[in-house]
N, C-alpha and C. Protein backbone atom coordinates (compact mmCIF):
# COMPACT_ATOMS: atom_id res chain seq x y z
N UNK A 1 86.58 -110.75 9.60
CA UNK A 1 87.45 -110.39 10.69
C UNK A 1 88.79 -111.09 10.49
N UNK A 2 89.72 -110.67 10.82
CA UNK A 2 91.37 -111.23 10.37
C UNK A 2 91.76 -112.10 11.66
N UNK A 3 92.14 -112.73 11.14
CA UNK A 3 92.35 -114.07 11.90
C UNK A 3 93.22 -113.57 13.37
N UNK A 4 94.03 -112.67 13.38
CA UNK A 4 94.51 -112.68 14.65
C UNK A 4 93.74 -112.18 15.63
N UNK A 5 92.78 -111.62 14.98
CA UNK A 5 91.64 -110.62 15.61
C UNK A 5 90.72 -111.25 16.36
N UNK A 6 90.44 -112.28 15.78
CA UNK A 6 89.92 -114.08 16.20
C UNK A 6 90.42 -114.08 17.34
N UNK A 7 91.64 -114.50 17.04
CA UNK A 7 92.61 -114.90 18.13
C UNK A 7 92.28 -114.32 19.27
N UNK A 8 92.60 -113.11 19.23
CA UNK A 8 92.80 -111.76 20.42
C UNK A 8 91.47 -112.26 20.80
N UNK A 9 90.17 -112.06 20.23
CA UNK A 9 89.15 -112.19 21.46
C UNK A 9 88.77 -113.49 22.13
N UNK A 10 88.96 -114.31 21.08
CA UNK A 10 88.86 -115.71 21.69
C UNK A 10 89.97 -115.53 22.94
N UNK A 11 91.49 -115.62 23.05
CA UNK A 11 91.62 -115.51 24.00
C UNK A 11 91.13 -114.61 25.59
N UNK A 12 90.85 -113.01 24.92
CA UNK A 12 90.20 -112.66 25.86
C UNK A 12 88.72 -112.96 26.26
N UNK A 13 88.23 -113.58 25.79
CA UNK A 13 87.19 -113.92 26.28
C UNK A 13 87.23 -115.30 27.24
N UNK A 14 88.18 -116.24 27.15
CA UNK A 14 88.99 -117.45 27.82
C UNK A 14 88.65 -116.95 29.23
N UNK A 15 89.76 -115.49 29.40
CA UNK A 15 90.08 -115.40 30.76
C UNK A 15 89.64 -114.45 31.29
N UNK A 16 88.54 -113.53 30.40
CA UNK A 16 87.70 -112.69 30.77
C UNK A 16 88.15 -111.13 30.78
N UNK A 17 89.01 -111.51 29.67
CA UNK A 17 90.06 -109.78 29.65
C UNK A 17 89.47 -109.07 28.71
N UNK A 18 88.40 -107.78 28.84
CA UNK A 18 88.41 -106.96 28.13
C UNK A 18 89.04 -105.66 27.57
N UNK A 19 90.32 -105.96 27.33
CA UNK A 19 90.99 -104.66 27.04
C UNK A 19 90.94 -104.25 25.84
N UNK A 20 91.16 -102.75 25.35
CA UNK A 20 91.12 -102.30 24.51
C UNK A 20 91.33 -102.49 22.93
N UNK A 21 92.72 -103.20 23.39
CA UNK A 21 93.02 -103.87 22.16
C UNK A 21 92.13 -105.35 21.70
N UNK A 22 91.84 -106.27 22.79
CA UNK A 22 90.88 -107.10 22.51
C UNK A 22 89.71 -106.35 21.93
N UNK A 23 89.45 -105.39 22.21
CA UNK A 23 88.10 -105.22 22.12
C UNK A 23 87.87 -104.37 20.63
N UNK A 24 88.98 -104.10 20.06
CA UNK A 24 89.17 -103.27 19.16
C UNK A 24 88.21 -103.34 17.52
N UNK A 25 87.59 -102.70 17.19
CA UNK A 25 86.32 -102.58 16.61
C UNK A 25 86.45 -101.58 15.45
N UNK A 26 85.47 -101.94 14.35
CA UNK A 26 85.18 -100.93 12.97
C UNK A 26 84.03 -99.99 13.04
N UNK A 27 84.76 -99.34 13.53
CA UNK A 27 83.68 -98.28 13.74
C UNK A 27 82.36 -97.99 12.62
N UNK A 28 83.04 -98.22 11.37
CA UNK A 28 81.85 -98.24 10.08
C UNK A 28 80.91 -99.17 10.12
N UNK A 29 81.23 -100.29 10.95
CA UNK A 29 80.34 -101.70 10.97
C UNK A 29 79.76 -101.40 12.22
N UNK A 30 80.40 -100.53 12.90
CA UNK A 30 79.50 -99.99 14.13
C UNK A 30 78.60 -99.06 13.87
N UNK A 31 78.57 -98.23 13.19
CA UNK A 31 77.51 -97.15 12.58
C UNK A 31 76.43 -98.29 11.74
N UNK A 32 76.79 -98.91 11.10
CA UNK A 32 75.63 -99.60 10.87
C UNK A 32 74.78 -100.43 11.54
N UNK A 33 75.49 -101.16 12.33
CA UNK A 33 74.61 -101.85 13.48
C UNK A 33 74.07 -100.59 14.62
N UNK A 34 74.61 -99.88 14.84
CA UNK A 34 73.83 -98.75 15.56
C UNK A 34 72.36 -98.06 15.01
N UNK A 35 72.77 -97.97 13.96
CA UNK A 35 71.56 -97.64 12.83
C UNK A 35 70.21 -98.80 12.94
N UNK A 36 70.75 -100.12 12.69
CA UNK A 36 69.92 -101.10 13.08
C UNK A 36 69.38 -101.19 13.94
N UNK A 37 70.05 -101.18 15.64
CA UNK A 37 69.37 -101.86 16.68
C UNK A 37 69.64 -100.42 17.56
N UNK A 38 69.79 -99.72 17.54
CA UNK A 38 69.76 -98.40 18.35
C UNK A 38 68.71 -97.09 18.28
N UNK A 39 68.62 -96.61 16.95
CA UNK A 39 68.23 -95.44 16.74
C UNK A 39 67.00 -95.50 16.91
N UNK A 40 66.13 -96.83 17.23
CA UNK A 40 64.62 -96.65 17.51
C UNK A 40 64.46 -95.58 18.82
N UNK A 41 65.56 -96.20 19.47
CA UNK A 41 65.34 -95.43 20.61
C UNK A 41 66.43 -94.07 20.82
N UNK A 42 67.99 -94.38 20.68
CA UNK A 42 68.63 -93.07 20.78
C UNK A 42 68.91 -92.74 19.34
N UNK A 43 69.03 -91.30 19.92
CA UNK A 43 70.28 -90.18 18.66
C UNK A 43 71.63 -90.38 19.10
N UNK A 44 72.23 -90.39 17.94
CA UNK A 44 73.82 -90.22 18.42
C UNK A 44 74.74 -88.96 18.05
N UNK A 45 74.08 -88.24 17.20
CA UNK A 45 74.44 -86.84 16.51
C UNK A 45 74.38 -85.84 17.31
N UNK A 46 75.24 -84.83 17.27
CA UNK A 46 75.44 -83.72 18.02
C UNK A 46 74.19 -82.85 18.16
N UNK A 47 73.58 -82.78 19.41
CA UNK A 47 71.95 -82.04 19.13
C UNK A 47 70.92 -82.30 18.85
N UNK A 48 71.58 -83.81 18.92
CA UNK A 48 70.05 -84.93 18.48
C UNK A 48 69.28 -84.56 19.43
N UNK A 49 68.11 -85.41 19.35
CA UNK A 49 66.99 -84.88 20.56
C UNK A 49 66.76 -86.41 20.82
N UNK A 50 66.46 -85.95 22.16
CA UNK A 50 66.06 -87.44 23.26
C UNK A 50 64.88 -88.09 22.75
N UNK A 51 65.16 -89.36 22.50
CA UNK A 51 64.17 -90.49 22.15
C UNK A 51 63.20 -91.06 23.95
N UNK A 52 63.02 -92.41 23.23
CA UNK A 52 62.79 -92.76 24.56
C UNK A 52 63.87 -93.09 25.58
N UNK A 53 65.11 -93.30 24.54
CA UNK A 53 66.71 -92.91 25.83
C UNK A 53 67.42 -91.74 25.29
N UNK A 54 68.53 -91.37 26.37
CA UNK A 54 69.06 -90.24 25.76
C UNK A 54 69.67 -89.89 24.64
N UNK A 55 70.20 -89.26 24.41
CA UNK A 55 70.91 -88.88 22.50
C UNK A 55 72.17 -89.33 23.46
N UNK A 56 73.10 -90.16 22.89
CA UNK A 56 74.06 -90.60 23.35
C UNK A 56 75.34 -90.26 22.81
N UNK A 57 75.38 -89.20 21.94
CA UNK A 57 77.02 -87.91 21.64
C UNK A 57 77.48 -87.54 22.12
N UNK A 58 79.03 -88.50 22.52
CA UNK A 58 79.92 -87.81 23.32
C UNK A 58 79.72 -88.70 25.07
N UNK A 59 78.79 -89.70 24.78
CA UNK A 59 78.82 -90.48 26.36
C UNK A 59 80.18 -91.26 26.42
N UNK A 60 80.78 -91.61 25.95
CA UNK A 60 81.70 -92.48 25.72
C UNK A 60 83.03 -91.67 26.52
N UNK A 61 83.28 -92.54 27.74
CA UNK A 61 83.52 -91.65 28.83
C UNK A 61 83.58 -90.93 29.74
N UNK A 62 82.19 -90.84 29.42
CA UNK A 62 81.09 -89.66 30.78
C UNK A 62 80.78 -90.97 31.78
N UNK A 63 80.42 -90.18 32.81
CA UNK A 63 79.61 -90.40 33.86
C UNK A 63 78.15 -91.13 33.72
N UNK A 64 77.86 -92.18 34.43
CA UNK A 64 76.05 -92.54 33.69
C UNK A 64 75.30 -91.96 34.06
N UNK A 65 74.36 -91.42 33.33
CA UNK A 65 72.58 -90.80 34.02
C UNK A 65 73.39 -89.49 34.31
N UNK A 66 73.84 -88.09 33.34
CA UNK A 66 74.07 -87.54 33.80
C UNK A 66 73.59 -86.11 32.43
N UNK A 67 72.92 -86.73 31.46
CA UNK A 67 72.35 -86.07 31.07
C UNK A 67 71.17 -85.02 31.12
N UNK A 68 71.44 -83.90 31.24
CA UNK A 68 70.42 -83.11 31.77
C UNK A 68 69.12 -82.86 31.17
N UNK A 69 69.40 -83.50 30.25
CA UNK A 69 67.81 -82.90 29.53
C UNK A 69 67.08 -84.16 29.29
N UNK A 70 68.02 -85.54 29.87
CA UNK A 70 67.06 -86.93 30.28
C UNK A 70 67.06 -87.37 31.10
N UNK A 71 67.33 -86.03 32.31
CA UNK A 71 67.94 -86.63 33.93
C UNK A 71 66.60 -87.05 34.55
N UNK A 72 65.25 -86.34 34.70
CA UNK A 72 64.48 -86.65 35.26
C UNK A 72 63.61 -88.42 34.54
N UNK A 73 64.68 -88.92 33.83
CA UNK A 73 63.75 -89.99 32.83
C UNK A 73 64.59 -91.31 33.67
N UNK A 74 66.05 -91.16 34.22
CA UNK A 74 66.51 -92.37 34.61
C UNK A 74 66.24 -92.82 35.26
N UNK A 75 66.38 -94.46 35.94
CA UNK A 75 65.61 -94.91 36.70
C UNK A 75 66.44 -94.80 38.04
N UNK A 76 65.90 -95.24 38.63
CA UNK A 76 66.82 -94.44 40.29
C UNK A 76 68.19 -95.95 40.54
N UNK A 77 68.01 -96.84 39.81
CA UNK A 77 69.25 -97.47 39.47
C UNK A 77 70.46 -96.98 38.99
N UNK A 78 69.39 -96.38 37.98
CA UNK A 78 70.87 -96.16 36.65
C UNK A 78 71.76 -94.85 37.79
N UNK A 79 70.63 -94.31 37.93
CA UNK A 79 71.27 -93.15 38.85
C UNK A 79 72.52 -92.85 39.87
N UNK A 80 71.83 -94.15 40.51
CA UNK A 80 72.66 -94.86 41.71
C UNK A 80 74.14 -95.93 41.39
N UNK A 81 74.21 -96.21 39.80
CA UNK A 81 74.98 -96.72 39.78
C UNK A 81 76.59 -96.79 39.83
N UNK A 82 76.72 -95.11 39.60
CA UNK A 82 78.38 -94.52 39.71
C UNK A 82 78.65 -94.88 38.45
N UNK A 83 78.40 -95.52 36.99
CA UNK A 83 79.36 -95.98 36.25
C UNK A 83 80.02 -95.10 35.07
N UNK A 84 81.00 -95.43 34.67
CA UNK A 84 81.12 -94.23 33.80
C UNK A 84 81.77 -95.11 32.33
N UNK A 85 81.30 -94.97 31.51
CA UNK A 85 81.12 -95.07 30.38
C UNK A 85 82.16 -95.19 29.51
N UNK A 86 83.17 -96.46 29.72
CA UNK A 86 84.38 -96.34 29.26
C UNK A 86 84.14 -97.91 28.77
N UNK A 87 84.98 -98.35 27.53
CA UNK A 87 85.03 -99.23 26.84
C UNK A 87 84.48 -100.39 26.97
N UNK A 88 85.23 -100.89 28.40
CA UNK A 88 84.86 -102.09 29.50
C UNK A 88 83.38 -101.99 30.04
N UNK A 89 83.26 -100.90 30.17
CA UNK A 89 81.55 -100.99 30.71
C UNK A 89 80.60 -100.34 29.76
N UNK A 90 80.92 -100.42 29.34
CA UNK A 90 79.76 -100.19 27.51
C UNK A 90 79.76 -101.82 27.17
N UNK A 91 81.37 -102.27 27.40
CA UNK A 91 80.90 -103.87 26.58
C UNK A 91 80.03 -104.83 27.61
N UNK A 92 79.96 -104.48 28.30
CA UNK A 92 79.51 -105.40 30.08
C UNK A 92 77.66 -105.10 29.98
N UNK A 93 77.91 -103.74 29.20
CA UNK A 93 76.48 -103.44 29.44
C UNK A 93 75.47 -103.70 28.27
N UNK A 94 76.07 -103.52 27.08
CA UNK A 94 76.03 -104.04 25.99
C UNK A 94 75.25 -105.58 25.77
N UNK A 95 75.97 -106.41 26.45
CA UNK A 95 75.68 -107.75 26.33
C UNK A 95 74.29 -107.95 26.80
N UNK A 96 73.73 -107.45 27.77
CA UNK A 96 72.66 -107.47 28.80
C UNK A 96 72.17 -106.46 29.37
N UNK A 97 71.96 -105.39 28.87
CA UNK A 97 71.39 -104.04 30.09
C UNK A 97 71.26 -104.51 31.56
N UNK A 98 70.15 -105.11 31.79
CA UNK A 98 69.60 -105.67 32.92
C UNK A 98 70.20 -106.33 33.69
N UNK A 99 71.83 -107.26 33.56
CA UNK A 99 72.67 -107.89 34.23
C UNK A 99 73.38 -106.37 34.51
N UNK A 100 73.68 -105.84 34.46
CA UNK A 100 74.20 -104.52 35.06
C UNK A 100 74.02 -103.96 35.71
N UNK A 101 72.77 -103.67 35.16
CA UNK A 101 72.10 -102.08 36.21
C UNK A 101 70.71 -102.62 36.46
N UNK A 102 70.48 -103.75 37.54
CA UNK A 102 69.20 -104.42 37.35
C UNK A 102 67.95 -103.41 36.95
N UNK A 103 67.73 -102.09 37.85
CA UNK A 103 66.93 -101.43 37.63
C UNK A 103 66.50 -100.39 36.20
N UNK A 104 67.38 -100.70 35.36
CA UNK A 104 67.16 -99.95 34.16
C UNK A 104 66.10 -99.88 33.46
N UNK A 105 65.70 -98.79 32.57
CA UNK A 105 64.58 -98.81 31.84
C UNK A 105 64.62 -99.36 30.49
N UNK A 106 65.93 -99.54 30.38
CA UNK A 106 66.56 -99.89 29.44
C UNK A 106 66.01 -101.64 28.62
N UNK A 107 65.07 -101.90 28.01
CA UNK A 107 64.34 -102.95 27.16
C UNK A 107 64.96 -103.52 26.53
N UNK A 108 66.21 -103.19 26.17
CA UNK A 108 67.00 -103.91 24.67
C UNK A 108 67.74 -105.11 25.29
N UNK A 109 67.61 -106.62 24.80
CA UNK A 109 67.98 -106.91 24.66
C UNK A 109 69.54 -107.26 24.87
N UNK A 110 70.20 -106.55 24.24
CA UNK A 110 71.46 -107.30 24.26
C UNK A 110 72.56 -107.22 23.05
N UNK A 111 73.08 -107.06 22.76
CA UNK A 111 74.29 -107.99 21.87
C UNK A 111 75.38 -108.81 22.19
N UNK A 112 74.92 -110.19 21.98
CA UNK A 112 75.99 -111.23 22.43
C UNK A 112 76.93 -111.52 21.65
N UNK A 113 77.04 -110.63 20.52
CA UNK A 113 78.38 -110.98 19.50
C UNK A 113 79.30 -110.17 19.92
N UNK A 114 80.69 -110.37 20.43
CA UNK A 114 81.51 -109.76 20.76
C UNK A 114 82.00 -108.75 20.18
N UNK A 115 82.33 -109.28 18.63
CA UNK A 115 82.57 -108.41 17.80
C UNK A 115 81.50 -107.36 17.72
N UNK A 116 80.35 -107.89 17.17
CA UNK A 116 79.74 -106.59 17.30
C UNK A 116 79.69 -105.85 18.20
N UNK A 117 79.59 -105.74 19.60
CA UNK A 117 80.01 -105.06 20.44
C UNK A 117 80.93 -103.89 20.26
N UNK A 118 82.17 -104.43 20.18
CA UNK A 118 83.67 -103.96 19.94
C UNK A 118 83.15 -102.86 18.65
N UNK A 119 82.45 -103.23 17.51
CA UNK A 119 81.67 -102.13 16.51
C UNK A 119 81.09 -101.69 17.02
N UNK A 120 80.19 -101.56 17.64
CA UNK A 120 79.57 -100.10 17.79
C UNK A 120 80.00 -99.27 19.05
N UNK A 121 80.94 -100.13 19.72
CA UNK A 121 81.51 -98.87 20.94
C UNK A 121 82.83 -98.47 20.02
N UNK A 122 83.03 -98.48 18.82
CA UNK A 122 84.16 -98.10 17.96
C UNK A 122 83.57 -96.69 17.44
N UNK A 123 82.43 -97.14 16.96
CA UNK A 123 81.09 -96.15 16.89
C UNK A 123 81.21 -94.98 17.45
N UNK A 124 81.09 -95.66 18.81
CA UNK A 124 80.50 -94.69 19.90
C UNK A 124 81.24 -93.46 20.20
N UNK A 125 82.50 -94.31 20.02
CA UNK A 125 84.10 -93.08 20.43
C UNK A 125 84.49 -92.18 19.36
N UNK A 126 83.98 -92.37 18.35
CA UNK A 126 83.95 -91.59 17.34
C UNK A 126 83.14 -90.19 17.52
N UNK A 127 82.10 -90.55 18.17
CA UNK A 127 81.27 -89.15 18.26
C UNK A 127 80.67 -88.84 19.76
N UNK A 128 82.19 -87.49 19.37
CA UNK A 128 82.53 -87.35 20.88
C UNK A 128 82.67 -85.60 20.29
């Protein structure tokens, strides 16, 4: 990672600023960590088919729990939560499922590396 890049999140992480440019990510290093810690459970490809969570192509930006062909699978949290799926709350949710949306069905863990984060929602916006 290039040193100003350092910079940028270390400071935003100081004062708790997730903006875009802080958050700014390799999408190729995001496809691979997606590959790793994702695909047990989602697809991300256009037409994928629903795992035990939804195929997630093209969420990046949407509305949450609003997939129709995994609507009857969310939990009446996720449902209830209003959120919609934009940079800041992919990284919020990212870190912790369960600090979010307490009621989720959602099992994973986590990613507490920032950077990685910032990769795979680089990922994410890609396949849209």
């Amino acid at each position: 990672m290039k040193r100003n890049t350092m910079i940028a999140l270390a400071i935003a992480s100081a004062f708790g600023l997730a903006s875009q440019q802080a958050l700014a990510g390799d999408a190729a290093k995001g496809a691979e960590l997606f590959k790793k810690k994702c695909t047990s459970c989602h697809s991300i490809e256009q037409g994928g088919k629903d795992k035990v969570g939804p195929n997630l192509h093209g969420i990046a930006g949407k509305a949450s729990a609003k997939s129709e062909t995994f609507a009857a699978k969310y939990s009446a949290d996720m449902k209830a939560s209003g959120l919609t799926w934009d940079d800041a709350t992919l990284d919020k949710f990212l870190i912790k499922p369960k600090d979010l949306v307490k009621g989720t069905k959602m099992t994973f863990a986590g990613l507490t590396d920032q950077a990685e984060r910032a990769d795979v929602i680089a990922y994410m916006n890609t396949m849209k």
